[in-house]
N, C-alpha and C. Protein backbone atom coordinates (compact mmCIF):
# COMPACT_ATOMS: atom_id res chain seq x y z
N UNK A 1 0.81 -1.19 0.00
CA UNK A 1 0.00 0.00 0.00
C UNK A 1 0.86 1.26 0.00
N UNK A 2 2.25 1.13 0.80
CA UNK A 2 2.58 2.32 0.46
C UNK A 2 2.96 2.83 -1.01
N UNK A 3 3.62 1.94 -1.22
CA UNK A 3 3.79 1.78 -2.52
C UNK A 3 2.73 2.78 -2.89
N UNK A 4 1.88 2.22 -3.60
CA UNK A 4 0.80 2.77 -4.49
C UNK A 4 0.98 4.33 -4.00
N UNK A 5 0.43 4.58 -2.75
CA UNK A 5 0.62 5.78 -2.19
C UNK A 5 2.25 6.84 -3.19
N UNK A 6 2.80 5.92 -2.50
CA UNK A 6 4.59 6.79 -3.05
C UNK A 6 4.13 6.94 -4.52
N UNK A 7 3.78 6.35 -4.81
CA UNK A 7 3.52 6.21 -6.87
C UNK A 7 2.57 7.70 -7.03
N UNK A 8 1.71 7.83 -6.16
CA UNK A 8 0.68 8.61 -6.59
C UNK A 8 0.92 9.73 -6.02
N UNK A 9 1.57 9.73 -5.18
CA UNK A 9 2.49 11.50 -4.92
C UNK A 9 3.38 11.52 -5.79
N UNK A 10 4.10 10.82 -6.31
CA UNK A 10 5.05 11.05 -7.16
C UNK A 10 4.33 11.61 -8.78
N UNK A 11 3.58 10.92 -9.01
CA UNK A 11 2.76 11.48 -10.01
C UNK A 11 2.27 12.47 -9.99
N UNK A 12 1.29 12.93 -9.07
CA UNK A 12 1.11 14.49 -8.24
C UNK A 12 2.23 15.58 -8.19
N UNK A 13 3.32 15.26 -7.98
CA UNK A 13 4.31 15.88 -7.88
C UNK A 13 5.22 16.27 -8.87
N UNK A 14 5.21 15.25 -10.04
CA UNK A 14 5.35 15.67 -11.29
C UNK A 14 4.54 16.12 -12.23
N UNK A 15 3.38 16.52 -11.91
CA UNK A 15 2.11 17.33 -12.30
C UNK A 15 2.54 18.59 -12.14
N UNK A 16 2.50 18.46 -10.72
CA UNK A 16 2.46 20.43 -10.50
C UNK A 16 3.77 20.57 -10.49
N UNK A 17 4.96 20.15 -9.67
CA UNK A 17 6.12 20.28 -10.44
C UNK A 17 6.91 20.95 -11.98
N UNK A 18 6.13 19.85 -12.63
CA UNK A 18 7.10 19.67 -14.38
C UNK A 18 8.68 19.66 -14.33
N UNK A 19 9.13 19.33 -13.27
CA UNK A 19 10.54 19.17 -13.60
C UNK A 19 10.93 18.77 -14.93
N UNK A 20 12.18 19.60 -15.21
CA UNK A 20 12.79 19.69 -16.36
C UNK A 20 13.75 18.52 -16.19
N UNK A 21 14.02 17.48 -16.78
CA UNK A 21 15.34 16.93 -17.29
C UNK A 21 16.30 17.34 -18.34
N UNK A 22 17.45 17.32 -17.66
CA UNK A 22 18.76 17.82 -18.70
C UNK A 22 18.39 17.08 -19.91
N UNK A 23 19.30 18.24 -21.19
CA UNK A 23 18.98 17.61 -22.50
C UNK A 23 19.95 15.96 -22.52
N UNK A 24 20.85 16.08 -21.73
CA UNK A 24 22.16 15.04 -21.85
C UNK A 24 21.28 13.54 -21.53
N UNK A 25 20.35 13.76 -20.42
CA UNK A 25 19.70 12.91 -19.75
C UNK A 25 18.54 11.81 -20.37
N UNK A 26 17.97 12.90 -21.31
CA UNK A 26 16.61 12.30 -22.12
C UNK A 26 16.89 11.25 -22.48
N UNK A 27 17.51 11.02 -23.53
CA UNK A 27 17.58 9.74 -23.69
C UNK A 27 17.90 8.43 -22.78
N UNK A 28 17.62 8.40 -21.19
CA UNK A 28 17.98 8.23 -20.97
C UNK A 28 16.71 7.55 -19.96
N UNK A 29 15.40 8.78 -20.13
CA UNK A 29 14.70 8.37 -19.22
C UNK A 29 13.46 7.46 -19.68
N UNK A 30 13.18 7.38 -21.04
CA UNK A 30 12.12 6.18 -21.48
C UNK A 30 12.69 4.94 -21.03
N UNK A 31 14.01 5.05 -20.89
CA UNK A 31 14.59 3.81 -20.54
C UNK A 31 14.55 3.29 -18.89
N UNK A 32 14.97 4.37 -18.02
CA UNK A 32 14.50 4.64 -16.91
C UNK A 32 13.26 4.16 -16.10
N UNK A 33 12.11 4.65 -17.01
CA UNK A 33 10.72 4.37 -16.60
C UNK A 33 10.77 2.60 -17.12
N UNK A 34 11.05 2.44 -18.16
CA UNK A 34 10.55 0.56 -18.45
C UNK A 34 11.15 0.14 -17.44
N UNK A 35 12.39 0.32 -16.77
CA UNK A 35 12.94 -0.48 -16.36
C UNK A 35 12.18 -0.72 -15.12
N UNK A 36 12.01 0.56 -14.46
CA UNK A 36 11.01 0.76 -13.21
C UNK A 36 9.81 0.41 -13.45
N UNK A 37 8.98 0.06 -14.75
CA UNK A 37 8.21 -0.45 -14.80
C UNK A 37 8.51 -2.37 -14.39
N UNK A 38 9.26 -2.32 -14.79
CA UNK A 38 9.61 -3.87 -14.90
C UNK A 38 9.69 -4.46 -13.81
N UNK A 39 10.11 -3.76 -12.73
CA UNK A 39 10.73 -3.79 -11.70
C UNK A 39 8.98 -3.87 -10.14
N UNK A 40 8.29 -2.91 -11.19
CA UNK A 40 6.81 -2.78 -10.17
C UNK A 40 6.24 -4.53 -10.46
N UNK A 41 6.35 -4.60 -12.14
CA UNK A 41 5.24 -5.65 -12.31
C UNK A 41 6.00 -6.92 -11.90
N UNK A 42 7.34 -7.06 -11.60
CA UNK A 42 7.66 -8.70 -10.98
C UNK A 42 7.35 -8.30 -9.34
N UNK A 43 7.28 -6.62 -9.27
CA UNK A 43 7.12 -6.97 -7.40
C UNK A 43 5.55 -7.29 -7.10
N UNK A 44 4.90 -6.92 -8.10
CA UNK A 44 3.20 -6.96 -8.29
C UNK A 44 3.21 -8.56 -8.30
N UNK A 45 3.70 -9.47 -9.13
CA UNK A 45 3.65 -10.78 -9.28
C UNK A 45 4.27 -11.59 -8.13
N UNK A 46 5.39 -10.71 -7.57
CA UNK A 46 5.65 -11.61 -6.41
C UNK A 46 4.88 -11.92 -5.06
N UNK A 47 4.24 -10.53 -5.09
CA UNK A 47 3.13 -10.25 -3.63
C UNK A 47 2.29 -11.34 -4.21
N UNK A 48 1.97 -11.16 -5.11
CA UNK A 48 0.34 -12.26 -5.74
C UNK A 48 1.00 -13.50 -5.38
N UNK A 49 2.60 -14.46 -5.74
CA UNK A 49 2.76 -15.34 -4.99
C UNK A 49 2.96 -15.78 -3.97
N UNK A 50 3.39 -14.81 -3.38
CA UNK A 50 3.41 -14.81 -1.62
C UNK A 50 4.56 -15.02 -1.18
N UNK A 51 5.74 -14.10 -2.45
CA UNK A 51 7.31 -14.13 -2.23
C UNK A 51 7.61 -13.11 -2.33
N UNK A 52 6.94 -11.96 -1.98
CA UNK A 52 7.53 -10.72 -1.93
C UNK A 52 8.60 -10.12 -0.81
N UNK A 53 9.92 -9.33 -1.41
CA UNK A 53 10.95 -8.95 -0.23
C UNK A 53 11.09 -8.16 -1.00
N UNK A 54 10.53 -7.04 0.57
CA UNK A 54 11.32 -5.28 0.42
C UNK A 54 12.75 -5.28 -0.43
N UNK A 55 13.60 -6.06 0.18
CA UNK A 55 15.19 -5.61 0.07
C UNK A 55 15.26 -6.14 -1.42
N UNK A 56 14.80 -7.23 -1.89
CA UNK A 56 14.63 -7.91 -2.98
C UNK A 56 13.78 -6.89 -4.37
N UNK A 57 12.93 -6.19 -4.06
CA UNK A 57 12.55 -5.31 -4.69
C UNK A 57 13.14 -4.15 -4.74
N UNK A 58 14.00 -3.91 -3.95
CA UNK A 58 14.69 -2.23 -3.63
C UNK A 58 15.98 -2.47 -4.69
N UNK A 59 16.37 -3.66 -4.51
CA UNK A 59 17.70 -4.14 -5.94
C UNK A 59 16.99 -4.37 -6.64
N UNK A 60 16.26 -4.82 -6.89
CA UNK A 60 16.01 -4.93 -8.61
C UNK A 60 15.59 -3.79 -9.21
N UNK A 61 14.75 -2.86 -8.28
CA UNK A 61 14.69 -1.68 -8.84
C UNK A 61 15.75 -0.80 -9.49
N UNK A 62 16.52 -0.67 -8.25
CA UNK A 62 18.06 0.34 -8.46
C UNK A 62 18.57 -0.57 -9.34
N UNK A 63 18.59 -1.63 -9.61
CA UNK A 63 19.52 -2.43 -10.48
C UNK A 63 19.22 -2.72 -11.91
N UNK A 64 18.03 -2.43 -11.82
CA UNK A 64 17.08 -2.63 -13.62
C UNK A 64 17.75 -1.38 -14.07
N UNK A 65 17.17 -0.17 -13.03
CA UNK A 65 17.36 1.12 -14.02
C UNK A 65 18.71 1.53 -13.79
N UNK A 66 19.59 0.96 -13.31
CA UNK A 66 21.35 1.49 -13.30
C UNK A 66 21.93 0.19 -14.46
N UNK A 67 21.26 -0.79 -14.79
CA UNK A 67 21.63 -1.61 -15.53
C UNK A 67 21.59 -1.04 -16.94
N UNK A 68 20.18 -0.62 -17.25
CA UNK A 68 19.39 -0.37 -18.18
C UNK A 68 20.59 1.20 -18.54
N UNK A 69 20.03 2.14 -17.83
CA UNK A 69 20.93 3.12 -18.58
C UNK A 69 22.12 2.57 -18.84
N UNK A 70 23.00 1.96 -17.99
CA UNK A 70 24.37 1.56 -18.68
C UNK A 70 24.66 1.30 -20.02
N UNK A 71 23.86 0.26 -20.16
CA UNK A 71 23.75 -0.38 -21.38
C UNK A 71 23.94 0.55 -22.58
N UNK A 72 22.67 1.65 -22.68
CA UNK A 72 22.27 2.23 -23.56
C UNK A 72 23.11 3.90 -23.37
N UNK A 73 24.22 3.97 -22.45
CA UNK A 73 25.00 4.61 -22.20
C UNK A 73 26.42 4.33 -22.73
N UNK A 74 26.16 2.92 -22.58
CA UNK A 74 27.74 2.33 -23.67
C UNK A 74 27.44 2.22 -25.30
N UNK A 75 26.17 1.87 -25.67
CA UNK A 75 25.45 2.26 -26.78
C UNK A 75 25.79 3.40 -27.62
N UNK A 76 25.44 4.46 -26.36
CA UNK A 76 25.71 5.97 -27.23
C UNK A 76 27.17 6.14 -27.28
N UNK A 77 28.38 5.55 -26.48
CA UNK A 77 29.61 5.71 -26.91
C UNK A 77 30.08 4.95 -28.18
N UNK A 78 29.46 3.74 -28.09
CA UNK A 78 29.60 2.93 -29.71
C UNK A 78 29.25 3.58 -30.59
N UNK A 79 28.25 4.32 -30.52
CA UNK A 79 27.69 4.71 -31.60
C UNK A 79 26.12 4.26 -32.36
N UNK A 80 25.96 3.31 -31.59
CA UNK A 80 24.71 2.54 -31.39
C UNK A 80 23.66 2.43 -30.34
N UNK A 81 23.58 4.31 -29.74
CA UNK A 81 22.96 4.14 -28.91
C UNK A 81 21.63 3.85 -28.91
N UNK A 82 20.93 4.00 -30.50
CA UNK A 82 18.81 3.87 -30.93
C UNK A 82 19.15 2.36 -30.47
N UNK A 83 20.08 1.75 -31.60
CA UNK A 83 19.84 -0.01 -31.28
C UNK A 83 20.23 -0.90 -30.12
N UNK A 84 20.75 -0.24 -29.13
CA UNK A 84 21.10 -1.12 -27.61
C UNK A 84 19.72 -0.13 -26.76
N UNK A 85 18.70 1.02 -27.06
CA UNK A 85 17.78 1.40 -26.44
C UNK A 85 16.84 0.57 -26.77
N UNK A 86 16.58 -0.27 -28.03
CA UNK A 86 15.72 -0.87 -28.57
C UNK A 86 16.16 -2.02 -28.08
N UNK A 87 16.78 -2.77 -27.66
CA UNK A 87 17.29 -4.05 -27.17
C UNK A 87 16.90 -3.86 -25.62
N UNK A 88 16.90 -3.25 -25.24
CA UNK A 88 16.51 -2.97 -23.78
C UNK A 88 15.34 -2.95 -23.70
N UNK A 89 14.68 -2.10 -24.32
CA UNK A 89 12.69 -2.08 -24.12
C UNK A 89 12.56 -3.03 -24.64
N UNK A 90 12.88 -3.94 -25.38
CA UNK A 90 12.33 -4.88 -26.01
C UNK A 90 12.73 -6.32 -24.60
N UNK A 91 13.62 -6.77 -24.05
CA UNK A 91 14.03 -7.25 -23.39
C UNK A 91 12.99 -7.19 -22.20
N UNK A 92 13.03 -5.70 -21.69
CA UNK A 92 12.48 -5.48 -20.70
C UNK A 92 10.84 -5.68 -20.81
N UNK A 93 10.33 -5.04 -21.57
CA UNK A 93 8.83 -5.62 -22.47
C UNK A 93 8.44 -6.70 -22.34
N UNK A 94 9.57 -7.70 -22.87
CA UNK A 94 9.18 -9.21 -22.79
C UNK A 94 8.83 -9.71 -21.66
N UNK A 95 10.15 -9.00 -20.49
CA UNK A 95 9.70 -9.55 -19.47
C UNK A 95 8.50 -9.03 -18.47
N UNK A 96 7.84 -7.90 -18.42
CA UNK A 96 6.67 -7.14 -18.22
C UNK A 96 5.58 -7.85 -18.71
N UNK A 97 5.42 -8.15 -19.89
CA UNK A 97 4.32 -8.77 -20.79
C UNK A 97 4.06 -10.44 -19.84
N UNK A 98 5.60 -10.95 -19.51
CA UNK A 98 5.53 -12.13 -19.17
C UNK A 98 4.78 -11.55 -17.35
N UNK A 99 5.41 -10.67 -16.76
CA UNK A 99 4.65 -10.88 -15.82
C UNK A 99 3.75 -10.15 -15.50
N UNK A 100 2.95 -9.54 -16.55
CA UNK A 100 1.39 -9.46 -16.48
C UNK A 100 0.33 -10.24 -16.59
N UNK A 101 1.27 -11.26 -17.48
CA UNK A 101 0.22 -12.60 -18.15
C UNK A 101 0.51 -13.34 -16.98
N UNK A 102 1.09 -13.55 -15.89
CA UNK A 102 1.73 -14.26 -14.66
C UNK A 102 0.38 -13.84 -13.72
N UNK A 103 0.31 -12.32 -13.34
CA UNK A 103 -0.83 -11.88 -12.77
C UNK A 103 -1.96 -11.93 -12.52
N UNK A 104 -2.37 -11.86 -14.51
CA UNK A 104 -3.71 -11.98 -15.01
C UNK A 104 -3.97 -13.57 -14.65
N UNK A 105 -3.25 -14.75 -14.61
CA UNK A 105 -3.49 -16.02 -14.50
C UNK A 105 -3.97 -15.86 -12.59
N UNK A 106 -3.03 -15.14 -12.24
CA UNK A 106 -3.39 -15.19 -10.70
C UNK A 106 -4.77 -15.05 -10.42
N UNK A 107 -4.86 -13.78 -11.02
CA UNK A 107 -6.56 -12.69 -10.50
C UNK A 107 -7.33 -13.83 -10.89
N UNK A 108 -7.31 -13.81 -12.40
CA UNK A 108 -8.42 -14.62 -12.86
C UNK A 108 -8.78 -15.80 -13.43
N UNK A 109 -7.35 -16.62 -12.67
CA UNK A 109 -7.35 -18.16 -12.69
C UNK A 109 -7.73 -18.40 -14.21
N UNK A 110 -7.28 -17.62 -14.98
CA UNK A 110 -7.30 -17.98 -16.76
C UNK A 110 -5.80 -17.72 -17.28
């Protein structure tokens, strides 16, 4: 529950806010958000199995999205930073998709 809560001030807060991100940064933050997306929907799937850990969710969080920019941070030094951003959402996607369909089996035993 807090969760949700923290999510929804944070959203609130970037409402009235609008913080600006540096131009250096942008590319930096679609990547950012999947990862943190990725990171909600295996902790969403883990509560539903009844293996959820704080500390276990607090790394994968910090660790998706410090992973994730890396990646697509060594990308932009190759020179390939569109196609290692696209390897990442796509990666990360897969695994989101997988644990929504993980969820949806939970809720509604289909």
């Amino acid at each position: 529950m807090i969760a949700v809560i923290g999510l929804i001030v944070g959203v609130v807060a970037g409402f009235v806010l609008q913080p600006e991100v540096p131009v250096y940064l942008q590319p930096y933050l679609p990547i950012a958000v999947v990862a943190a997306l990725d990171a909600l929907f295996g902790a969403l799937r883990a509560k539903l199995d009844g293996l959820f850990d704080e500390k276990v969710f607090l790394v994968s969080f910090a660790s998706n999205v410090v992973v994730a920019a890396l990646i697509v941070f060594l990308g932009d030094q190759l020179g390939v930073g569109a196609q290692m951003s696209t390897g990442v959402v796509v990666v990360l996607g897969i695994r989101i998709f997988s644990n929504a369909a993980a969820i949806r089996r939970h809720l509604f035993k289909a």
